[in-house]
C-alpha atoms as a PDB file:
ATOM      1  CA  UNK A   1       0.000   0.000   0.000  1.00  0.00           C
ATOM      2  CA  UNK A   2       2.705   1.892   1.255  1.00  0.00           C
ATOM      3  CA  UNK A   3       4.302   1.371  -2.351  1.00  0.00           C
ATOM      4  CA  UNK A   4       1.049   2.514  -4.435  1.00  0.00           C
ATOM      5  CA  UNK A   5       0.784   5.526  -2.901  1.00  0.00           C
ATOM      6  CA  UNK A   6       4.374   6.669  -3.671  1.00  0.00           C
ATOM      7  CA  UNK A   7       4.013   5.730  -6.954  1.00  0.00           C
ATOM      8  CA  UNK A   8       0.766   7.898  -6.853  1.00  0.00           C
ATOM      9  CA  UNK A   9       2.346  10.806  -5.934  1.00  0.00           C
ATOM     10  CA  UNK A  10       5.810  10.377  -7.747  1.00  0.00           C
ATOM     11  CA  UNK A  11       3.375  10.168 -11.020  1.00  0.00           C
ATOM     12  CA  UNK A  12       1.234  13.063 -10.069  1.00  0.00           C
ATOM     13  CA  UNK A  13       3.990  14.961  -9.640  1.00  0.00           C
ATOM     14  CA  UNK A  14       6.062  14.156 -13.160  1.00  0.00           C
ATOM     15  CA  UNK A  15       2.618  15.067 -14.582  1.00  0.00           C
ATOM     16  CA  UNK A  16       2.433  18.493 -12.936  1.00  0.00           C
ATOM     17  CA  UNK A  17       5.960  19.009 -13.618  1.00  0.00           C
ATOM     18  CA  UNK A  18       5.797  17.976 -17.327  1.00  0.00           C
ATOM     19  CA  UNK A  19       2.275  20.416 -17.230  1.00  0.00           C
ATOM     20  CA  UNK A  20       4.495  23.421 -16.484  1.00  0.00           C
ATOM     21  CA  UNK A  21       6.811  22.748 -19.247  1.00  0.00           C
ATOM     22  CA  UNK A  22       3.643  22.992 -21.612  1.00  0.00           C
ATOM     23  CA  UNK A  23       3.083  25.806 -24.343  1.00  0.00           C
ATOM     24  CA  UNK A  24       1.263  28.809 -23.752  1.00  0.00           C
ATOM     25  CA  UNK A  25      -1.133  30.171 -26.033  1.00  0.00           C
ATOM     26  CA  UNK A  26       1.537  31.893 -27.794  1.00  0.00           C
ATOM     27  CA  UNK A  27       3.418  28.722 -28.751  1.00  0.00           C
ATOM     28  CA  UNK A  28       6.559  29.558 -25.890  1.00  0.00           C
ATOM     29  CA  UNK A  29       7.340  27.121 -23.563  1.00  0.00           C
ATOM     30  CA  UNK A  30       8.687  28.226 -20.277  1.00  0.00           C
ATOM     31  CA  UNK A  31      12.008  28.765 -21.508  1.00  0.00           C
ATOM     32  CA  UNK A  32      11.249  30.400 -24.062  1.00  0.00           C
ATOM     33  CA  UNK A  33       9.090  32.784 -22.016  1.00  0.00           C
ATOM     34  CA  UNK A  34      12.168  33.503 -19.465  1.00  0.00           C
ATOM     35  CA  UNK A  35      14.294  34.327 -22.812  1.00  0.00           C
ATOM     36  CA  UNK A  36      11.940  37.040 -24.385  1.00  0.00           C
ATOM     37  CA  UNK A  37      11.728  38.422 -21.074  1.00  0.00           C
ATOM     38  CA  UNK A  38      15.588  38.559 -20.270  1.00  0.00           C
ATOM     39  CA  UNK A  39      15.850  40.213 -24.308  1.00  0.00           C
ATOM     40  CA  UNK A  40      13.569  42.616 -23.188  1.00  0.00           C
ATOM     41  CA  UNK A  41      14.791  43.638 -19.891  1.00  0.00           C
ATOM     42  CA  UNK A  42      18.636  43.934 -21.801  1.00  0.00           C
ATOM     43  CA  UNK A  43      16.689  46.447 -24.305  1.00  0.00           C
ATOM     44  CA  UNK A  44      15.379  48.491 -21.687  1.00  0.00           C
ATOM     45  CA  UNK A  45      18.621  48.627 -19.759  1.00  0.00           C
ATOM     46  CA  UNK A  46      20.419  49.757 -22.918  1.00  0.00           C
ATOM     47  CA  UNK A  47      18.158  51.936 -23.921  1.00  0.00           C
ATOM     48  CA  UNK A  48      18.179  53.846 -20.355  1.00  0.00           C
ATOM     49  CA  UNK A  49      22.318  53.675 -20.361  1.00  0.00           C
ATOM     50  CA  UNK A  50      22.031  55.366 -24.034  1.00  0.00           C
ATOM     51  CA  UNK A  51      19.635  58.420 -23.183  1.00  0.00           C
ATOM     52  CA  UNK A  52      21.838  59.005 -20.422  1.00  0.00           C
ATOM     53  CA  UNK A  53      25.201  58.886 -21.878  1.00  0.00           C
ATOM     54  CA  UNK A  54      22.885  61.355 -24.899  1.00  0.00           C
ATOM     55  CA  UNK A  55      21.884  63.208 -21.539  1.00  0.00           C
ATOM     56  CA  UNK A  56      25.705  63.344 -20.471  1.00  0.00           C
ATOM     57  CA  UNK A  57      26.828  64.578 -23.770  1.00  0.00           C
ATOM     58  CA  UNK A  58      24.592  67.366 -24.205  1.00  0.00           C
ATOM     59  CA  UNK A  59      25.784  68.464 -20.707  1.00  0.00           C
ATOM     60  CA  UNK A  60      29.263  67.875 -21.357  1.00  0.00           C
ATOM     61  CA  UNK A  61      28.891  69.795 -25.063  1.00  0.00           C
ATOM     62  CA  UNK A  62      27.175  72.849 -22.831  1.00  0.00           C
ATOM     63  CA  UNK A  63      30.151  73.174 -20.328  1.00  0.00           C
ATOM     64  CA  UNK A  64      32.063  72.975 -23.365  1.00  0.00           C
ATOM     65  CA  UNK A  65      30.386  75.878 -24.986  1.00  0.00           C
ATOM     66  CA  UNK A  66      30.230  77.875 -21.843  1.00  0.00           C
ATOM     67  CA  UNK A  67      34.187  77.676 -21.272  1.00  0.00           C
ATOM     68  CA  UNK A  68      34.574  78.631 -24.411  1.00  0.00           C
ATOM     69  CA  UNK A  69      32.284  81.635 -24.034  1.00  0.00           C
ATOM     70  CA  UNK A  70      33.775  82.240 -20.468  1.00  0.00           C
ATOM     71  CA  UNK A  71      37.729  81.820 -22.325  1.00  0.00           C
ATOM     72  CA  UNK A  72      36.511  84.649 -24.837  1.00  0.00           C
ATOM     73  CA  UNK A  73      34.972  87.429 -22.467  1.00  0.00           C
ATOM     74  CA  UNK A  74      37.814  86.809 -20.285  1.00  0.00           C
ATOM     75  CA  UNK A  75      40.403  87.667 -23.249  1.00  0.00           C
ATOM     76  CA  UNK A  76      38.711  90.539 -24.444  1.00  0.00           C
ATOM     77  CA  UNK A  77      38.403  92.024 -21.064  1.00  0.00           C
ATOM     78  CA  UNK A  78      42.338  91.129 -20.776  1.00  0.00           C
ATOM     79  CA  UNK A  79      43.075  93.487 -23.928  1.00  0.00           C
ATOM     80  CA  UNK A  80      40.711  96.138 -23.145  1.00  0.00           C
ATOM     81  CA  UNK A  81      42.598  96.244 -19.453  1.00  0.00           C
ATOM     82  CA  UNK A  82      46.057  95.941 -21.943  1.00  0.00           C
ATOM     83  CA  UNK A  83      44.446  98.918 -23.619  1.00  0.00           C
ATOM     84  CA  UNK A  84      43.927 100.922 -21.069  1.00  0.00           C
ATOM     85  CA  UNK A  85      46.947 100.226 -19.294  1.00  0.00           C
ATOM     86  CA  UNK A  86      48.808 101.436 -22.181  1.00  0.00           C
ATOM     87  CA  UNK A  87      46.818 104.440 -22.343  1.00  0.00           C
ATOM     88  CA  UNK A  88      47.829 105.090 -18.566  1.00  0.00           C
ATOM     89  CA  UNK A  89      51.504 104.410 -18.739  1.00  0.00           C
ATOM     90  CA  UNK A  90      51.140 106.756 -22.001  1.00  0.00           C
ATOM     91  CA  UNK A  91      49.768 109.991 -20.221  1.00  0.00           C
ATOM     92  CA  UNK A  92      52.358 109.275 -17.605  1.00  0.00           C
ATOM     93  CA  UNK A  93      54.867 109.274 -20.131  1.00  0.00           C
ATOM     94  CA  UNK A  94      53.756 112.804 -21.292  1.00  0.00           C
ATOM     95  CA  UNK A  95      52.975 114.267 -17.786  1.00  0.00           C
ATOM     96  CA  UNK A  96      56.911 113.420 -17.209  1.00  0.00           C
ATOM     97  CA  UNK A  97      57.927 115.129 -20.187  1.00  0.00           C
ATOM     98  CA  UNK A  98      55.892 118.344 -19.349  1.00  0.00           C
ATOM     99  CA  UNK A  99      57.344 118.454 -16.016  1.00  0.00           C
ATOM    100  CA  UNK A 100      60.664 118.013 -17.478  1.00  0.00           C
ATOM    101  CA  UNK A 101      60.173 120.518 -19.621  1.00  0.00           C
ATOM    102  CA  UNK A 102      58.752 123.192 -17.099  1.00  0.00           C
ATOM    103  CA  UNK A 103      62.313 122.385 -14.541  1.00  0.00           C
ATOM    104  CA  UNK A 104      64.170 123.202 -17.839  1.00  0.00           C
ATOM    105  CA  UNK A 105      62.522 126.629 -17.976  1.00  0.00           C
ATOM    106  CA  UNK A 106      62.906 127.031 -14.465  1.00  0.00           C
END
């Protein structure tokens, strides 16, 4: 008796086990199934890492642009304060030739 029942279950249990391995209404066996699901979980994942590395770039291109902007301003306020110190050393340079003019006529 003992013997017929464990047969009973060990055959109930193949059957349930070989059930599970059955198609689905799509044709895909379980494998299958896991497969499709795995392709489309890689998809997803690249196509997150690729809109942010896009993301990255355009923020990366934007610094870019900005130094560059920043690099410019900065250059032409370096030869307008060029300019103007040239200017300055130039009016000194005539003030100091008018005084040493007016201690010649003194």
């Amino acid at each position: 008796m003992k013997a017929i029942m464990t047969t009973t279950l060990l055959a109930s249990a193949m059957l349930l086990a070989l059930a599970g391995c059955g198609r689905d209404d799509d044709d895909k066996g379980p494998a299958e199934r896991i497969g499709q699901a795995l392709d489309n979980a890689t998809a997803e994942v690249t196509n997150s890492v690729r809109d942010e590395l896009a993301r990255a770039n355009d923020a990366v291109e934007d610094a870019r642009d900005k130094v560059e902007n920043a690099t410019e301003e900065a250059s032409r306020g370096l030869e307008r304060a060029t300019e103007e110190v040239g200017r300055s050393v130039e009016r000194a340079g005539q003030e100091i030739q008018e005084n040493a003019g007016d201690e010649k006529d003194d």
